[in-house]
Protein backbone atom coordinates (compact mmCIF):
# COMPACT_ATOMS: atom_id res chain seq x y z
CA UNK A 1 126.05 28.00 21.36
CA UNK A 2 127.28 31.16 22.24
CA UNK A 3 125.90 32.33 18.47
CA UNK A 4 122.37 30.78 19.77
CA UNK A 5 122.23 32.56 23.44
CA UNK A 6 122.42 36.26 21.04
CA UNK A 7 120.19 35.45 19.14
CA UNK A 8 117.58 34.44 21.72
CA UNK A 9 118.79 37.70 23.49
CA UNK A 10 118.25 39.54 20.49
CA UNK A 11 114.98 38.16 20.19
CA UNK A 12 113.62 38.43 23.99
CA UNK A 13 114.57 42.10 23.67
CA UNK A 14 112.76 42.77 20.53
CA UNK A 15 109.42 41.16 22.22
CA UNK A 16 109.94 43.35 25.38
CA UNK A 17 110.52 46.20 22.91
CA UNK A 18 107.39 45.72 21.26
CA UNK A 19 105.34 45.07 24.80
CA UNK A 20 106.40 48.55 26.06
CA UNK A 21 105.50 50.09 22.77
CA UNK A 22 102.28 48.57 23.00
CA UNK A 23 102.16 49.36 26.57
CA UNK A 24 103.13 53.02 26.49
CA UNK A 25 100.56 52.91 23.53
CA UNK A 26 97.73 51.95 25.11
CA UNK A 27 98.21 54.23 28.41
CA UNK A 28 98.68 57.66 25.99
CA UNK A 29 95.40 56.16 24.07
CA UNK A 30 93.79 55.83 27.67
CA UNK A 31 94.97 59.29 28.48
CA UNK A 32 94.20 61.23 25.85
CA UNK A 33 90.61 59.40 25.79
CA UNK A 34 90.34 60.66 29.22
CA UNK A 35 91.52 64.28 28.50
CA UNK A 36 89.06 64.28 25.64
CA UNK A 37 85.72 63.37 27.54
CA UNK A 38 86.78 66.10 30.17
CA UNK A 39 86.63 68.62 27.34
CA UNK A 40 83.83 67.67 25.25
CA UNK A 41 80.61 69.30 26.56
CA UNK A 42 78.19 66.71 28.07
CA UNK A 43 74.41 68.07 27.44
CA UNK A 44 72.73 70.57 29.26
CA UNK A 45 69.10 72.13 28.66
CA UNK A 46 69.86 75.36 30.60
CA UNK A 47 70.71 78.45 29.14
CA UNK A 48 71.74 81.06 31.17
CA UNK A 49 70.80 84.84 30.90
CA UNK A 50 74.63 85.81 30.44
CA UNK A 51 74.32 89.08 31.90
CA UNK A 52 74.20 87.41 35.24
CA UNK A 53 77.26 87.69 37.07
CA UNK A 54 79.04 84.68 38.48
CA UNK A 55 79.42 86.03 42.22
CA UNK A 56 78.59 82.46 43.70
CA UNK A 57 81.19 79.96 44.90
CA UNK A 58 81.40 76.05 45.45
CA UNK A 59 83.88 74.71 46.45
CA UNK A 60 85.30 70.70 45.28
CA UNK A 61 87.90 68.78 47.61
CA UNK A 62 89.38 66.27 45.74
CA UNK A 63 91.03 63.24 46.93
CA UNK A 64 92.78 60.28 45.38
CA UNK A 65 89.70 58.57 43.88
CA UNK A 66 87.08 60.60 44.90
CA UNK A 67 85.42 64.14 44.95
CA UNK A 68 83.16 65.91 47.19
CA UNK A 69 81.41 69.23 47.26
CA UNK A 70 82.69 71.44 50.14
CA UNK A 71 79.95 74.08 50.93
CA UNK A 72 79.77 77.17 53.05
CA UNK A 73 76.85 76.42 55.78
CA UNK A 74 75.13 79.95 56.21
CA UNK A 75 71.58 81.50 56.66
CA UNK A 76 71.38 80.82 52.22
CA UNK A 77 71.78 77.33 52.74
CA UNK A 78 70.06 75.81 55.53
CA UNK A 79 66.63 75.51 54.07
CA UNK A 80 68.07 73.70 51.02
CA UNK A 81 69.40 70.57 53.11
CA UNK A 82 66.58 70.48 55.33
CA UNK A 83 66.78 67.02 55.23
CA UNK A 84 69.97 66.61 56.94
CA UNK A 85 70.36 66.45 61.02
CA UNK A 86 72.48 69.74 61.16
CA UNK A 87 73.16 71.76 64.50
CA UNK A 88 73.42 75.86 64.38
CA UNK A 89 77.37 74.85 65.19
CA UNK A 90 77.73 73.73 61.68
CA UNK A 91 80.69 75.79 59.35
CA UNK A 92 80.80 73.90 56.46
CA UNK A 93 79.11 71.09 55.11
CA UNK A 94 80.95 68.09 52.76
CA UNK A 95 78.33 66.57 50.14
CA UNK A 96 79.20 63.74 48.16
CA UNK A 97 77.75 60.65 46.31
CA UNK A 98 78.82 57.19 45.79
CA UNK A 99 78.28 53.73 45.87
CA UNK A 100 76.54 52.06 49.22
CA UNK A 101 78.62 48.91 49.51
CA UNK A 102 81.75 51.42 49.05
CA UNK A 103 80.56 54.41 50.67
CA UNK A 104 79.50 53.04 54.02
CA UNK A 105 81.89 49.94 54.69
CA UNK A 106 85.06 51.48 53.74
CA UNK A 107 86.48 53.31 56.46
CA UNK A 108 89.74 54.23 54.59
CA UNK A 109 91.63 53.29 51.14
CA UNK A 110 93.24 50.54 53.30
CA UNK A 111 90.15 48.83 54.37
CA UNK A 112 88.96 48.17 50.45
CA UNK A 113 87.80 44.37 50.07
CA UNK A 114 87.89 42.72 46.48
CA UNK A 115 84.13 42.27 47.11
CA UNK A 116 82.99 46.08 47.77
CA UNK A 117 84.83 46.80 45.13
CA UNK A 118 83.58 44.62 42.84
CA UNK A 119 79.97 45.51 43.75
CA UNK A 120 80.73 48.95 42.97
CA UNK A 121 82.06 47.99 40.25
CA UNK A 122 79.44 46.28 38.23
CA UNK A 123 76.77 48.25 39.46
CA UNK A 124 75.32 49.61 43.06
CA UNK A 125 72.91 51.60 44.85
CA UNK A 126 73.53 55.29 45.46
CA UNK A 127 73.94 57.23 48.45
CA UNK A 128 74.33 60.94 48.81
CA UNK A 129 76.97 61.50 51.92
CA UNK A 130 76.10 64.53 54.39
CA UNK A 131 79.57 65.35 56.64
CA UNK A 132 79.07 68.67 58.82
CA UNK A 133 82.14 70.55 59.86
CA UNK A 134 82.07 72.72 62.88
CA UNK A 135 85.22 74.96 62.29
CA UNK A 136 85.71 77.76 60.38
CA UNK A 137 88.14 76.73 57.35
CA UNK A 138 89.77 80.23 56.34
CA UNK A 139 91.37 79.11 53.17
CA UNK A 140 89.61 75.66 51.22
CA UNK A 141 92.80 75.96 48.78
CA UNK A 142 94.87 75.28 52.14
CA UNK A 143 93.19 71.64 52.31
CA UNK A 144 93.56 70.99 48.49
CA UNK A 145 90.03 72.31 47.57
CA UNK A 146 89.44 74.66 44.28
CA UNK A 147 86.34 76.98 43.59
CA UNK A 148 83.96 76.61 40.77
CA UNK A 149 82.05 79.86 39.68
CA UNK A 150 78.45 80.08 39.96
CA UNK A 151 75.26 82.75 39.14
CA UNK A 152 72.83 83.46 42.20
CA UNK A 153 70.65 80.79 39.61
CA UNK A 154 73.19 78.19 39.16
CA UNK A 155 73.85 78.03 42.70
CA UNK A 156 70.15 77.57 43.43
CA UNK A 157 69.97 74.96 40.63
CA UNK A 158 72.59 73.18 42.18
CA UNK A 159 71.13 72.80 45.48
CA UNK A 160 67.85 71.77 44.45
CA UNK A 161 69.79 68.78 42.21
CA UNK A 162 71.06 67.61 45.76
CA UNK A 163 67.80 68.13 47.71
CA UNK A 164 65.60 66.05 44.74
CA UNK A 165 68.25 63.49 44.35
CA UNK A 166 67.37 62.16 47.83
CA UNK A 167 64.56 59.55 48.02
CA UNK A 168 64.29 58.23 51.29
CA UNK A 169 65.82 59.35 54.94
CA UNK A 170 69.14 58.70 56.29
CA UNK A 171 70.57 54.94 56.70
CA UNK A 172 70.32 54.30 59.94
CA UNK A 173 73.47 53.84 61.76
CA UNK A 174 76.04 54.12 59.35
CA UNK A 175 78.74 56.26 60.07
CA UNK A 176 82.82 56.74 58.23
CA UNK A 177 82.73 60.34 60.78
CA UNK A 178 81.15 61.59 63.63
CA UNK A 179 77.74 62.94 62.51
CA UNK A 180 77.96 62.11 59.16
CA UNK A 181 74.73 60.86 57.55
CA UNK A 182 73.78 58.78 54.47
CA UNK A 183 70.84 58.79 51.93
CA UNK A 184 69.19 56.63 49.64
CA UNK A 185 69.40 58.22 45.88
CA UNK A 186 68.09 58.12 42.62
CA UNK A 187 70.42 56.95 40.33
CA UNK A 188 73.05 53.97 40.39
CA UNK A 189 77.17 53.97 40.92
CA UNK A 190 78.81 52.31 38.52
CA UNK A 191 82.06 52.11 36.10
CA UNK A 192 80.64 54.26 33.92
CA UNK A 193 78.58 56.63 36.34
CA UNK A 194 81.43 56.97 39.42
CA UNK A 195 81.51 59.64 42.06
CA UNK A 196 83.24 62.09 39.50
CA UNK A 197 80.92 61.88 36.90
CA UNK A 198 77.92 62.45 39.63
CA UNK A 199 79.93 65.49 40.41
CA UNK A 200 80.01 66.56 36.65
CA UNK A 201 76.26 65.88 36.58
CA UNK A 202 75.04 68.28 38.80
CA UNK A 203 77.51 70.73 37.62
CA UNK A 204 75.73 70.33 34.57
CA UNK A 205 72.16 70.54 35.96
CA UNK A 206 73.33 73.83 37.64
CA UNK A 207 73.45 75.44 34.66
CA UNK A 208 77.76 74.88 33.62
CA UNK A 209 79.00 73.49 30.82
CA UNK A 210 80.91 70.18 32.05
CA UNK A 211 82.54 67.11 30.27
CA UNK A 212 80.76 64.35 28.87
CA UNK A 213 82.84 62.03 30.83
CA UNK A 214 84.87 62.69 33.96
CA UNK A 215 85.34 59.13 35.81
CA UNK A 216 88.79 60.27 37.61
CA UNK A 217 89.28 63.17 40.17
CA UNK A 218 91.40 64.73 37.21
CA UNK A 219 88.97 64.52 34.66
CA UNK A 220 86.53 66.64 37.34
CA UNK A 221 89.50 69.53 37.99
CA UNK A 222 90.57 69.21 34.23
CA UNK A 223 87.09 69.94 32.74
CA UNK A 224 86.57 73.03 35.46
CA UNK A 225 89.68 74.51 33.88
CA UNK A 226 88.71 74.02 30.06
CA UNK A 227 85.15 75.64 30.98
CA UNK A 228 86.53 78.76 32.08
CA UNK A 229 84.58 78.19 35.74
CA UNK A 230 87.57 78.45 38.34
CA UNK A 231 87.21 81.47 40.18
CA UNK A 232 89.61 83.84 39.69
């Protein structure tokens, strides 16, 4: 008996043996498939004149699943988002894009129903997310926020991607912050078009050379770096 209890102990461990194998397998397959749309240059039209300098700045703020745009609000910039309710008191602006159902019933990463999710998921309307800030933020790297490098003509491109993305005005009454405003966008969220790769898109549209595929906040911050367009 004793002989028969090894042997089934011998054999249980082998199968969990080959599980994490597989396991451990699969995630390094999933990485490295990640990694690998990051780097691989998704297309662009554009070319540059590359005696332009790259004096311009965006900023991204990443956060767990998501990232946004984090933009300087000056004199350069306030005829470009026109179409947003902004007061003369507004510093900075946040611009980001995502799914409706998501966007705009999900206060926090704790209020996430199986539902909204699932309707992101497997397919959802866009909405391009206007947050003002009205303080001065001396240092974006202080809040976790990383600079991109732009020309005077990427920067421009980049704005008019946001400005002709929106198709309709703001929802009404639909708030996650005070004075925060959401529009109706061209385009669909989806597994396979998330906020990242939106981010990636107009990165691309700017003018930058961006990965093909950048789903996670990594793959975003990953494919900056292989580029050559953080600052500094």
């Amino acid at each position: 008996m004793k002989a028969g209890r090894k042997k089934c102990s011998r054999h249980l461990a082998s199968k969990l043996r080959r599980v994490g194998l597989w396991g451990f397998g699969s995630a390094l397959f999933l990485g490295l498939a990640l990694c690998a749309g990051a780097m691989i240059p998704g297309r662009t039209d554009i070319l540059d004149d590359p005696r332009e300098n790259a004096d311009e700045t965006v900023w991204l703020l990443p956060g767990p699943i998501h990232t946004d745009f984090l933009i300087r609000y000056d004199a350069l910039t306030v005829a470009q988002f026109g179409f947003a309710d902004l007061s003369d008191a507004t510093k900075w602006i946040v611009v980001g894009w995502g799914s409706e159902a998501f966007y705009t019933a999900t206060g926090s990463y704790r209020d996430m129903r199986a539902r909204t999710v699932l309707r992101a998921g497997t397919g959802d309307s866009g909405v391009l997310r206007i947050l003002p800030l009205r303080f001065e933020i001396a240092d974006p790297a202080a809040i976790g926020a990383y600079p991109v490098s732009l020309t005077g003509t990427q920067h421009a491109r980049l704005f008019e991607a946001f400005t002709t993305d929106v198709i309709g005005p703001a929802l009404a009454d639909v708030h996650l912050a005070p004075g925060d405003q959401f529009f109706p966008t061209r385009g669909r969220f989806g597994l396979w078009r998330t906020c990242n790769q939106w981010v990636s898109e107009r990165l691309r549209m700017s003018g930058l050379r961006m990965g093909w595929a950048t789903p996670l906040t990594g793959s975003v911050r990953l494919s900056v770096w292989w580029f050559g367009h953080a600052k500094g």
